[in-house]
C-alpha atoms as a PDB file:
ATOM      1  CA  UNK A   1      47.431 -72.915  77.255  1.00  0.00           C
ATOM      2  CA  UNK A   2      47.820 -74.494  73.734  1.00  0.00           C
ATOM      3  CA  UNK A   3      45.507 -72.597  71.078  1.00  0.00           C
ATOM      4  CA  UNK A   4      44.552 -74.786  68.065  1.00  0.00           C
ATOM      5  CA  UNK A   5      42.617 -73.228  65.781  1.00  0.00           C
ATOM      6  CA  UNK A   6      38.763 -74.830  64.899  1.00  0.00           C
ATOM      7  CA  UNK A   7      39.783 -76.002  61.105  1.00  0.00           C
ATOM      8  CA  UNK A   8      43.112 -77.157  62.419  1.00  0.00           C
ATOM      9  CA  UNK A   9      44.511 -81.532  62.864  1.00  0.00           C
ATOM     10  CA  UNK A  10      46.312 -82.626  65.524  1.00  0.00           C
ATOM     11  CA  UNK A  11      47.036 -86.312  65.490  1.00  0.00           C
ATOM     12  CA  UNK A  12      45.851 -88.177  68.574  1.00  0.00           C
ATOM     13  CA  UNK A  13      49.374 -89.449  68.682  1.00  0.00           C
ATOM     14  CA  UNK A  14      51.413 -85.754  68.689  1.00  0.00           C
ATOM     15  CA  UNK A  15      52.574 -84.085  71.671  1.00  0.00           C
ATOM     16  CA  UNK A  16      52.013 -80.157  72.401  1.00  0.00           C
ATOM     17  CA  UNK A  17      53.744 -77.842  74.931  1.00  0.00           C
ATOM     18  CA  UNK A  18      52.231 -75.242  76.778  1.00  0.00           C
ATOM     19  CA  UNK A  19      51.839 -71.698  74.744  1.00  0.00           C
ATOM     20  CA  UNK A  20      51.709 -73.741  71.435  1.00  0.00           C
ATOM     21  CA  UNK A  21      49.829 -71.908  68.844  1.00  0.00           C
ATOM     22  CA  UNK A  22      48.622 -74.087  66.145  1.00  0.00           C
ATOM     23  CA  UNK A  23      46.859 -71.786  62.991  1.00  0.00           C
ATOM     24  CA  UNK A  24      44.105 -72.145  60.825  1.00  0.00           C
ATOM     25  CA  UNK A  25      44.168 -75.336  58.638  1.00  0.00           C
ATOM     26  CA  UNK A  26      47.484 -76.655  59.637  1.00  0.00           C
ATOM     27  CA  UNK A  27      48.304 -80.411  60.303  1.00  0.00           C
ATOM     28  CA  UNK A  28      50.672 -82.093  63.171  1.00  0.00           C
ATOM     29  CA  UNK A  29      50.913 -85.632  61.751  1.00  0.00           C
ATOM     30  CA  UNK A  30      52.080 -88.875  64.177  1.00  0.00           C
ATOM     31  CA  UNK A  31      54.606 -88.685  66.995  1.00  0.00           C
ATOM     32  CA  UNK A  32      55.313 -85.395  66.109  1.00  0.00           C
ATOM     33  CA  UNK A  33      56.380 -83.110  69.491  1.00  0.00           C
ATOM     34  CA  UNK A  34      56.041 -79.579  69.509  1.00  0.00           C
ATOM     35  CA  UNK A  35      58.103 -77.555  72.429  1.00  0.00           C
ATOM     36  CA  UNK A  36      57.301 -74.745  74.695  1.00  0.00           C
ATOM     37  CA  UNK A  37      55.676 -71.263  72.807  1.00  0.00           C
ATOM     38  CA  UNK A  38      56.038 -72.432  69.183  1.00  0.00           C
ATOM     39  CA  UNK A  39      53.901 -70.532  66.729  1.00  0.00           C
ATOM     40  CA  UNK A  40      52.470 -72.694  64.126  1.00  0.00           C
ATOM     41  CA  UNK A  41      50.786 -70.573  61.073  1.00  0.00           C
ATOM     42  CA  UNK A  42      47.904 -71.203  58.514  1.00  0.00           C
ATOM     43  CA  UNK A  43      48.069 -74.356  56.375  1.00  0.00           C
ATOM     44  CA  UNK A  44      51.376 -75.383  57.613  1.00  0.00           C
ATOM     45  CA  UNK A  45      51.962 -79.491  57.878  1.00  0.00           C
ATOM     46  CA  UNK A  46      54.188 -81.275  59.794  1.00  0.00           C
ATOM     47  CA  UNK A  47      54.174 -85.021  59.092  1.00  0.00           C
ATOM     48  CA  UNK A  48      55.497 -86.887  61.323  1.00  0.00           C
ATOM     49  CA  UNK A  49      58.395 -88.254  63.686  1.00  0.00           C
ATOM     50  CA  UNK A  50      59.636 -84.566  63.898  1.00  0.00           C
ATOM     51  CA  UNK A  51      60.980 -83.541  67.496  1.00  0.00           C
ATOM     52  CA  UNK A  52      60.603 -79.469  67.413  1.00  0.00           C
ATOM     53  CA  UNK A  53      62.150 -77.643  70.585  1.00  0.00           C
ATOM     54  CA  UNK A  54      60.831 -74.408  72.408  1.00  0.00           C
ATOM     55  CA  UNK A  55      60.080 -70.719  70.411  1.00  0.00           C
ATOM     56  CA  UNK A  56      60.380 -71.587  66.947  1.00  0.00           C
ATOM     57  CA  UNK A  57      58.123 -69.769  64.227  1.00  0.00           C
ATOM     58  CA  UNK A  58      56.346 -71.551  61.220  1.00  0.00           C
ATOM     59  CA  UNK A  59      55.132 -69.285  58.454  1.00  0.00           C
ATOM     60  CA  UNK A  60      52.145 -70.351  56.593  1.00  0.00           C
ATOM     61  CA  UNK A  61      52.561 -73.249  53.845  1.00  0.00           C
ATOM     62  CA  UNK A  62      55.496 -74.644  55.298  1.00  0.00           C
ATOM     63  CA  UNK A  63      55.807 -78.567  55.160  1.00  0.00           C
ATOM     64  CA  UNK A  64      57.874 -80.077  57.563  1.00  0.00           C
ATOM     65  CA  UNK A  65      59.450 -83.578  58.530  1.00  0.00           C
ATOM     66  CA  UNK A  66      57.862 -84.807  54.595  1.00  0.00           C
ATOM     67  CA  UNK A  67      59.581 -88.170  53.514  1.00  0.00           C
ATOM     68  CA  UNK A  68      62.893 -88.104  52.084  1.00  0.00           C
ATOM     69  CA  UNK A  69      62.254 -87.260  48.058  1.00  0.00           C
ATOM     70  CA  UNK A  70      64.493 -90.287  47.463  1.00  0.00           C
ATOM     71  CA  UNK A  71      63.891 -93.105  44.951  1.00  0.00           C
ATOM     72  CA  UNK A  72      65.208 -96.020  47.815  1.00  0.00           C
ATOM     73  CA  UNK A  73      62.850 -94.646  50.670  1.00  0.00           C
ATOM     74  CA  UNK A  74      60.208 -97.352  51.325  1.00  0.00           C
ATOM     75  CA  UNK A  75      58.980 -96.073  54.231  1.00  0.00           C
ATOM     76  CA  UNK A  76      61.327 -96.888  57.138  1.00  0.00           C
ATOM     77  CA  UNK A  77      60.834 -94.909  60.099  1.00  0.00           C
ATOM     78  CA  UNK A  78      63.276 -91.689  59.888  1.00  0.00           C
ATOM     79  CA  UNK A  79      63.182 -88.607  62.097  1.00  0.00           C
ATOM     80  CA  UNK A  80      63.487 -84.426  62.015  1.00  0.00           C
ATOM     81  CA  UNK A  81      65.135 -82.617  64.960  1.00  0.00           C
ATOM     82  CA  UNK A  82      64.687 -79.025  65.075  1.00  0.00           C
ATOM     83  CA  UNK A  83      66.163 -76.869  68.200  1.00  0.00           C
ATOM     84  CA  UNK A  84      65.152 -73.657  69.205  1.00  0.00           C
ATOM     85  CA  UNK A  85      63.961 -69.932  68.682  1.00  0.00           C
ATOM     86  CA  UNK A  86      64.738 -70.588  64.341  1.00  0.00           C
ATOM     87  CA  UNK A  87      61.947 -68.950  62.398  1.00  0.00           C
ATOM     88  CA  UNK A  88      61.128 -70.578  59.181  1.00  0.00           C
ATOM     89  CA  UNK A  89      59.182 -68.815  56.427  1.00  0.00           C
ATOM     90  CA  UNK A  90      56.489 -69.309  53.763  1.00  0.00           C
ATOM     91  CA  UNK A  91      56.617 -72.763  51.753  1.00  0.00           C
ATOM     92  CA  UNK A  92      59.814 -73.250  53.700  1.00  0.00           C
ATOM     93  CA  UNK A  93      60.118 -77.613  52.931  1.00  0.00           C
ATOM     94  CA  UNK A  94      62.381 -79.544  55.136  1.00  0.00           C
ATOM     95  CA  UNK A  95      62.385 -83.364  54.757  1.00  0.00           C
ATOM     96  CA  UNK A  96      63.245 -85.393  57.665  1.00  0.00           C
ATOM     97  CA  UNK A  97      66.501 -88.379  57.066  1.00  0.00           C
ATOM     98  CA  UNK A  98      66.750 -91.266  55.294  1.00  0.00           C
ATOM     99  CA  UNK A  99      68.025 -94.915  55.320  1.00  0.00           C
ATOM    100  CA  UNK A 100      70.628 -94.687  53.542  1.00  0.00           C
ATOM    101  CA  UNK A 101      72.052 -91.575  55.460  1.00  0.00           C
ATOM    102  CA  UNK A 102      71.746 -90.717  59.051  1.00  0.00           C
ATOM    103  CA  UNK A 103      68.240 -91.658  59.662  1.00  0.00           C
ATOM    104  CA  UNK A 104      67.914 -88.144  60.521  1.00  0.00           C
ATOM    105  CA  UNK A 105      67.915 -84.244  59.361  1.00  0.00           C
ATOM    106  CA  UNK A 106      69.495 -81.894  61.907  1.00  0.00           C
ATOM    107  CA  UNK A 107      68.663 -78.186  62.627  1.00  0.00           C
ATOM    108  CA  UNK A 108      70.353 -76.282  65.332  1.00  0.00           C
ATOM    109  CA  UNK A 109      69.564 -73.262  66.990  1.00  0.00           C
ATOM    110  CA  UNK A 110      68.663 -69.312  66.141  1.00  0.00           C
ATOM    111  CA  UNK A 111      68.629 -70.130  62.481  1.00  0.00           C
ATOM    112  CA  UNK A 112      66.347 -67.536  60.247  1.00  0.00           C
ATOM    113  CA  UNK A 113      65.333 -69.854  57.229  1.00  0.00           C
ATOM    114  CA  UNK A 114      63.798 -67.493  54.036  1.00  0.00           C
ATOM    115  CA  UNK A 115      60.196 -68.299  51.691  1.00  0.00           C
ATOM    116  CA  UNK A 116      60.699 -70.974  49.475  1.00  0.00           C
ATOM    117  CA  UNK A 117      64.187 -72.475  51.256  1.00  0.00           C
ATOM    118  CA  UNK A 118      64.552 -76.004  50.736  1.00  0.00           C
ATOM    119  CA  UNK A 119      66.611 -78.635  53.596  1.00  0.00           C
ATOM    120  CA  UNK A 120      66.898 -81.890  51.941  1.00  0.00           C
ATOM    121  CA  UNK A 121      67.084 -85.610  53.996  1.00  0.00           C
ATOM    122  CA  UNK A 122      70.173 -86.045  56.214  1.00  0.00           C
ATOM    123  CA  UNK A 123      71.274 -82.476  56.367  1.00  0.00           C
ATOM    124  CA  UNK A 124      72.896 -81.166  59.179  1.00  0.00           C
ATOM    125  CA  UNK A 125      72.425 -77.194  59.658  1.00  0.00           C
ATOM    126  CA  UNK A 126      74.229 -75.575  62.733  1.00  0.00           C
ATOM    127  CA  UNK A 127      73.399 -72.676  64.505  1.00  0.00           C
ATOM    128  CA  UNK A 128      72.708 -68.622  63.618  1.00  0.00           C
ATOM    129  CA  UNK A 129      72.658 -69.375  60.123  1.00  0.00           C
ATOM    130  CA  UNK A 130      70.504 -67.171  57.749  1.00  0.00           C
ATOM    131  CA  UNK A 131      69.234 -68.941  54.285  1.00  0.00           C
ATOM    132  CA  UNK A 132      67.932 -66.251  51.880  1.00  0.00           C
ATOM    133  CA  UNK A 133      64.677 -66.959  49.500  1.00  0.00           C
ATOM    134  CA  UNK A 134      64.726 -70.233  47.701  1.00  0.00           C
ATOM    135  CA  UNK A 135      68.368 -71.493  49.216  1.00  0.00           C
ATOM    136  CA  UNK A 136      68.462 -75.198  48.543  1.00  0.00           C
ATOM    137  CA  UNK A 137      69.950 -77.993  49.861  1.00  0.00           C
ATOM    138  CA  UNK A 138      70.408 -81.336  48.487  1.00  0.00           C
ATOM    139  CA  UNK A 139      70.756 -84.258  50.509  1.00  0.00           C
ATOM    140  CA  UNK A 140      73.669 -85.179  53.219  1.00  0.00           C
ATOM    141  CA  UNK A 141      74.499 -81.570  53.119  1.00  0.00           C
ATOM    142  CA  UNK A 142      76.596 -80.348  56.309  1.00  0.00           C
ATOM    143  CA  UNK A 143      76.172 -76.166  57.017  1.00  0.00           C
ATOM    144  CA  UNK A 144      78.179 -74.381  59.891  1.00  0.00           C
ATOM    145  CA  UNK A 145      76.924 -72.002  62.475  1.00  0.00           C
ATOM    146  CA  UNK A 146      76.693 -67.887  61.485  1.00  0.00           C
ATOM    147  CA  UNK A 147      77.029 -68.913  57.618  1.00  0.00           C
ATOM    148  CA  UNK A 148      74.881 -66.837  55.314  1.00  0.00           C
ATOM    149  CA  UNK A 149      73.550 -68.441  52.252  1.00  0.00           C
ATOM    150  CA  UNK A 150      72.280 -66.432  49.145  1.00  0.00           C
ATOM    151  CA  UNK A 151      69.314 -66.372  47.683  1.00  0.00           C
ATOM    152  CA  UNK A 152      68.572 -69.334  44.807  1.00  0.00           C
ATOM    153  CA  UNK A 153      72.136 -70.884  46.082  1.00  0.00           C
ATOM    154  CA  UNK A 154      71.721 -74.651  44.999  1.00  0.00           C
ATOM    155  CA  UNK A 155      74.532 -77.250  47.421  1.00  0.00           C
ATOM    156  CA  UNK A 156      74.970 -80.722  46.059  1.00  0.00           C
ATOM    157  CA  UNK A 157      74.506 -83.350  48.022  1.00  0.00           C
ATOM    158  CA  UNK A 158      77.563 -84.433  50.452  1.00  0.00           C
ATOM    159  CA  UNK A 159      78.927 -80.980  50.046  1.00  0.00           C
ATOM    160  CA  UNK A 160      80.101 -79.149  53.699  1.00  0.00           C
ATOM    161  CA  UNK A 161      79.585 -75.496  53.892  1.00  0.00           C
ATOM    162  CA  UNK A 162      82.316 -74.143  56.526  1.00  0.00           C
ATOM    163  CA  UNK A 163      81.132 -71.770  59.441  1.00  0.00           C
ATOM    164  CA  UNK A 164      81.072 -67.809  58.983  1.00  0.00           C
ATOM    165  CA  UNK A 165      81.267 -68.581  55.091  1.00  0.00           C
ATOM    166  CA  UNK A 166      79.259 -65.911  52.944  1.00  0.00           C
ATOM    167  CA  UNK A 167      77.393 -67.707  50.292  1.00  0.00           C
ATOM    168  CA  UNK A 168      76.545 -65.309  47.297  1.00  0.00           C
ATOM    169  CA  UNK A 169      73.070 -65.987  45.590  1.00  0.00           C
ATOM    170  CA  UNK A 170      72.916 -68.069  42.683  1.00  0.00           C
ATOM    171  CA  UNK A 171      75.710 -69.989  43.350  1.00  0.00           C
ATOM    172  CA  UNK A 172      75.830 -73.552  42.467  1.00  0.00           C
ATOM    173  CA  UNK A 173      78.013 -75.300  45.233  1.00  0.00           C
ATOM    174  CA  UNK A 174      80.028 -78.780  44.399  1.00  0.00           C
ATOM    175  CA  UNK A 175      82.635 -79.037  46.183  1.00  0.00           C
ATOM    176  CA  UNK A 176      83.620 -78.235  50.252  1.00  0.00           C
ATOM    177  CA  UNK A 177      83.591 -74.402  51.006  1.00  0.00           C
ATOM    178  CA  UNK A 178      86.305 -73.897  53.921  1.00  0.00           C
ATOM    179  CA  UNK A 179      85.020 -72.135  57.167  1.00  0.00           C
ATOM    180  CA  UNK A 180      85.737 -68.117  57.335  1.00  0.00           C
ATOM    181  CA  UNK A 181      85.414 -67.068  53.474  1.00  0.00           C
ATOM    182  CA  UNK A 182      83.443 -65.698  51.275  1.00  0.00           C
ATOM    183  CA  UNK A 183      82.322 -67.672  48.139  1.00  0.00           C
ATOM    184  CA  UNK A 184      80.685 -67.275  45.021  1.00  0.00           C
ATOM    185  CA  UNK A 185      79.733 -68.963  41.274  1.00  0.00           C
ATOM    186  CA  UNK A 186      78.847 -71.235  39.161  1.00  0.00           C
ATOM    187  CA  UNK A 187      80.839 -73.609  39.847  1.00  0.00           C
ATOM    188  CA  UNK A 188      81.455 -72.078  43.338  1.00  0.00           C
ATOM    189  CA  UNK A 189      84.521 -70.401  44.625  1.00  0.00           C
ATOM    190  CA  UNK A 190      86.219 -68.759  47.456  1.00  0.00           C
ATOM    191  CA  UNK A 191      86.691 -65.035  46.576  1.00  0.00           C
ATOM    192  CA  UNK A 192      88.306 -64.410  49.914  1.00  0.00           C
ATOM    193  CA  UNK A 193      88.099 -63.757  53.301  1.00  0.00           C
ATOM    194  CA  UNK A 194      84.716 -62.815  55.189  1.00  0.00           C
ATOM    195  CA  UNK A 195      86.463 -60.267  56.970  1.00  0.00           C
ATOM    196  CA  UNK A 196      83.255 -58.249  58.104  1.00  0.00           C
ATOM    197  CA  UNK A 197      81.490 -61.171  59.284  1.00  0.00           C
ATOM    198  CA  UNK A 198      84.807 -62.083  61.770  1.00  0.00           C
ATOM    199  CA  UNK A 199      84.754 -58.671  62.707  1.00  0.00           C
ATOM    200  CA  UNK A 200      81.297 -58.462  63.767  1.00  0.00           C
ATOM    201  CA  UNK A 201      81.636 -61.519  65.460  1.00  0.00           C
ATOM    202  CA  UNK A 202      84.327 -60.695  67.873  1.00  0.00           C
ATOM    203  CA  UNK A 203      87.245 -62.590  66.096  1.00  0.00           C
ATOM    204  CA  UNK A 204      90.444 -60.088  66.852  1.00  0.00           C
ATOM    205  CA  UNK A 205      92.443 -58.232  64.081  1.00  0.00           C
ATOM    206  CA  UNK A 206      94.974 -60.785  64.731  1.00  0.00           C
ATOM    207  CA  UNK A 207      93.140 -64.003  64.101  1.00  0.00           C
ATOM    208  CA  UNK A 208      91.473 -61.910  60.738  1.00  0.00           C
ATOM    209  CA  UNK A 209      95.521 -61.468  59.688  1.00  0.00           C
ATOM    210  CA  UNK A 210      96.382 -65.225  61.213  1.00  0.00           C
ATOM    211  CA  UNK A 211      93.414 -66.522  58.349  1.00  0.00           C
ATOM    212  CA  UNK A 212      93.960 -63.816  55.971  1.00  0.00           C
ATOM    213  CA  UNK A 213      97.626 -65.670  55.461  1.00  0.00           C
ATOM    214  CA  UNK A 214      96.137 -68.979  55.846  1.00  0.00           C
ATOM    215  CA  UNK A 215      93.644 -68.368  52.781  1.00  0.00           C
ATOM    216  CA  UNK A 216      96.857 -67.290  50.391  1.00  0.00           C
ATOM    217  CA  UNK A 217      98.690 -70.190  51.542  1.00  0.00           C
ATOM    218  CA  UNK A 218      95.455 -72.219  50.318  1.00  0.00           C
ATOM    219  CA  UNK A 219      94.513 -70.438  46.932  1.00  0.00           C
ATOM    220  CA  UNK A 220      97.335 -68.276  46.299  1.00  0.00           C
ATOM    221  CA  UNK A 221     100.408 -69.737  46.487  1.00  0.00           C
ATOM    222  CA  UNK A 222     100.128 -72.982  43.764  1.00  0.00           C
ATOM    223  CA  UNK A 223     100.745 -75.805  46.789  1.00  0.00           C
ATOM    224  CA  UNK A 224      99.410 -78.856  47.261  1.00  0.00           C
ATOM    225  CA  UNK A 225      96.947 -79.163  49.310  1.00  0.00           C
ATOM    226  CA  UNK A 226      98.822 -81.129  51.632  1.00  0.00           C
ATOM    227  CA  UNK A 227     101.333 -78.987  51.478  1.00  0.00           C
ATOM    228  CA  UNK A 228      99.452 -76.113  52.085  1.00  0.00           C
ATOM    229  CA  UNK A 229      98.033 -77.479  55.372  1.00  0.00           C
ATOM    230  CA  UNK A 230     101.703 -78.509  56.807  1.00  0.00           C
ATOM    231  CA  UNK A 231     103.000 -75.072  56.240  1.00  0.00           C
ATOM    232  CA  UNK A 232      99.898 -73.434  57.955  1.00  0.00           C
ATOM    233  CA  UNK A 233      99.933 -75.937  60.816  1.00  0.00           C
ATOM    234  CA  UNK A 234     103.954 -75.319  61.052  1.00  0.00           C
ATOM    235  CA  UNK A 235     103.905 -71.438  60.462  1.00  0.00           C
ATOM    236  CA  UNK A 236     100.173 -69.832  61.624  1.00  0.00           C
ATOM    237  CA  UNK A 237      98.317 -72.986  63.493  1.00  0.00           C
ATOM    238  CA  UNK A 238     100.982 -72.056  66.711  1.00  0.00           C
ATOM    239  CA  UNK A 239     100.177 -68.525  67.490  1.00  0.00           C
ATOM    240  CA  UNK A 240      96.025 -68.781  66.665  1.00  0.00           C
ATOM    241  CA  UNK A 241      93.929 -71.548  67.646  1.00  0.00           C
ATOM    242  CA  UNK A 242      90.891 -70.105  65.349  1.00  0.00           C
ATOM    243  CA  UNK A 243      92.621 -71.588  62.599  1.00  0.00           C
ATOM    244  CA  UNK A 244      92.273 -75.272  63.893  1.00  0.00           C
ATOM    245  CA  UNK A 245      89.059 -75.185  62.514  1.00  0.00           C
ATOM    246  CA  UNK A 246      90.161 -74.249  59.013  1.00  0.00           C
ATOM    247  CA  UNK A 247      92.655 -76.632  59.572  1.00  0.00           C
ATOM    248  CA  UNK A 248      90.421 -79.829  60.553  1.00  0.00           C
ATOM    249  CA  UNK A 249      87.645 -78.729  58.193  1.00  0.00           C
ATOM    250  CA  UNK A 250      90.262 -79.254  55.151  1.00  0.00           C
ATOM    251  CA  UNK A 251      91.824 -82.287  56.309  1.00  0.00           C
ATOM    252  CA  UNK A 252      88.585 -84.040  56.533  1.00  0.00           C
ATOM    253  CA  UNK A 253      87.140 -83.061  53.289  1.00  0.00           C
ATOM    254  CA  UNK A 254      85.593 -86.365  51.415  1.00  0.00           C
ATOM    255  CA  UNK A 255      84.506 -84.410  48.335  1.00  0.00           C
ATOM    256  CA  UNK A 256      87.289 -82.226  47.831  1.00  0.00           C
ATOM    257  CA  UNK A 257      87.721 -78.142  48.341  1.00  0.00           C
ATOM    258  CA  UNK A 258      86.626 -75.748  46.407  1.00  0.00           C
ATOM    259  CA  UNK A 259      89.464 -74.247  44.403  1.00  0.00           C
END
């Protein structure tokens, strides 16, 4: 049965699941839906036009699906989509899409999202990712499953964070990070490979040498980036197909790579 706490709102116009828990003094705003055995704590809001799937966790304070914190919003009808079994924190904010970008904000699955974490309009997290305290995201931002982003890391807007990347805290973040490394600075960096990550992830020591080599190619050896990508897909791409995502990642980079 859904439990809604006394001092609690729920608009006329939301829709609960069974085993919904809503706390004391939260919200659930307009054509918001709310899946299967989601916990909802104290004085946590969600706005509207959010779409929430089944086991997710809100800690108390959160506000989620807010408008877009953008100076050309006037009020057009945008949308949140948030999957399942992600836990979000204290005063975690997430803001749902906007007009000018994909009318929506995206977050996957299994995602552990830290206090104070911040998802701007029109981002686009994947799945298993882990945002430490006070990780922020501007707007349009893309993130890729199992990356791990530091504490007070700030992205720019339109950057792409690769997946498995290893995002030390404090980092400021302008340009594309490429899936599989680790990264770091102000401006931000790859450092190398995020070899323990792979590892613990069941990549083989192969495919860890395969985009070991790739990663000098890029940052080591003084190409072009063009040229760097033709002599990875001529010399590494053929004997391990984990690079085609390094591969496709830097070929479609609008903003640039990080170098």
């Amino acid at each position: 049965m859904v439990s809604i706490h006394q001092t609690a709102f729920v608009d006329k116009n939301a829709e609960l699941s069974e085993d919904v828990s809503i706390g004391a003094y939260s919200i659930i705003g307009p054509e918001v839906r709310i899946g299967p055995r989601c916990v909802i704590g104290s004085h946590v809001v969600i706005e509207k036009d959010t779409e929430i799937g089944s086991d997710n966790k809100f800690g108390p304070f959160c506000t989620i699906g807010m408008d877009p914190q953008s100076i050309k919003y006037k009020g057009e009808k945008t949308t949140l989509h948030i999957g399942n079994n992600n836990t979000f924190r204290e005063y975690v904010n997430i803001d749902r899409g906007s007009p000018e970008g994909h009318l929506k904000t995206v977050i996957g699955d299994e995602n552990f999202i830290m206090s104070y974490s911040h998802i701007a309009h029109d981002c686009i997290v994947g799945n298993k990712t882990v945002f430490a305290n006070v990780a922020t995201l501007a707007g349009h931002v893309e993130i890729g499953d199992w990356t791990i982003i530091g504490g007070l890391a700030a992205i720019h807007q339109f950057v792409r964070i690769g997946s498995h990347v290893m995002l030390a805290g404090n980092s400021a973040v302008v340009q594309d990070i490429p899936p599989f490394v680790i990264a770091q600075g102000d401006r931000c960096v790859p450092q190398g490979i995020n070899t323990i990550g792979l590892s613990r992830r069941g990549f083989s020591q192969e495919a860890i040498s395969a985009i070991k080599d790739a990663y000098r190619i890029i940052y080591n050896q003084k190409l072009k980036l063009r040229d760097a990508i033709q002599k990875i897909e001529t010399e590494l791409l053929p004997g391990c197909s984990e690079l085609k995502v390094f591969v496709d990642f830097l070929k479609s980079s609008e903003r640039g790579i990080a170098r």
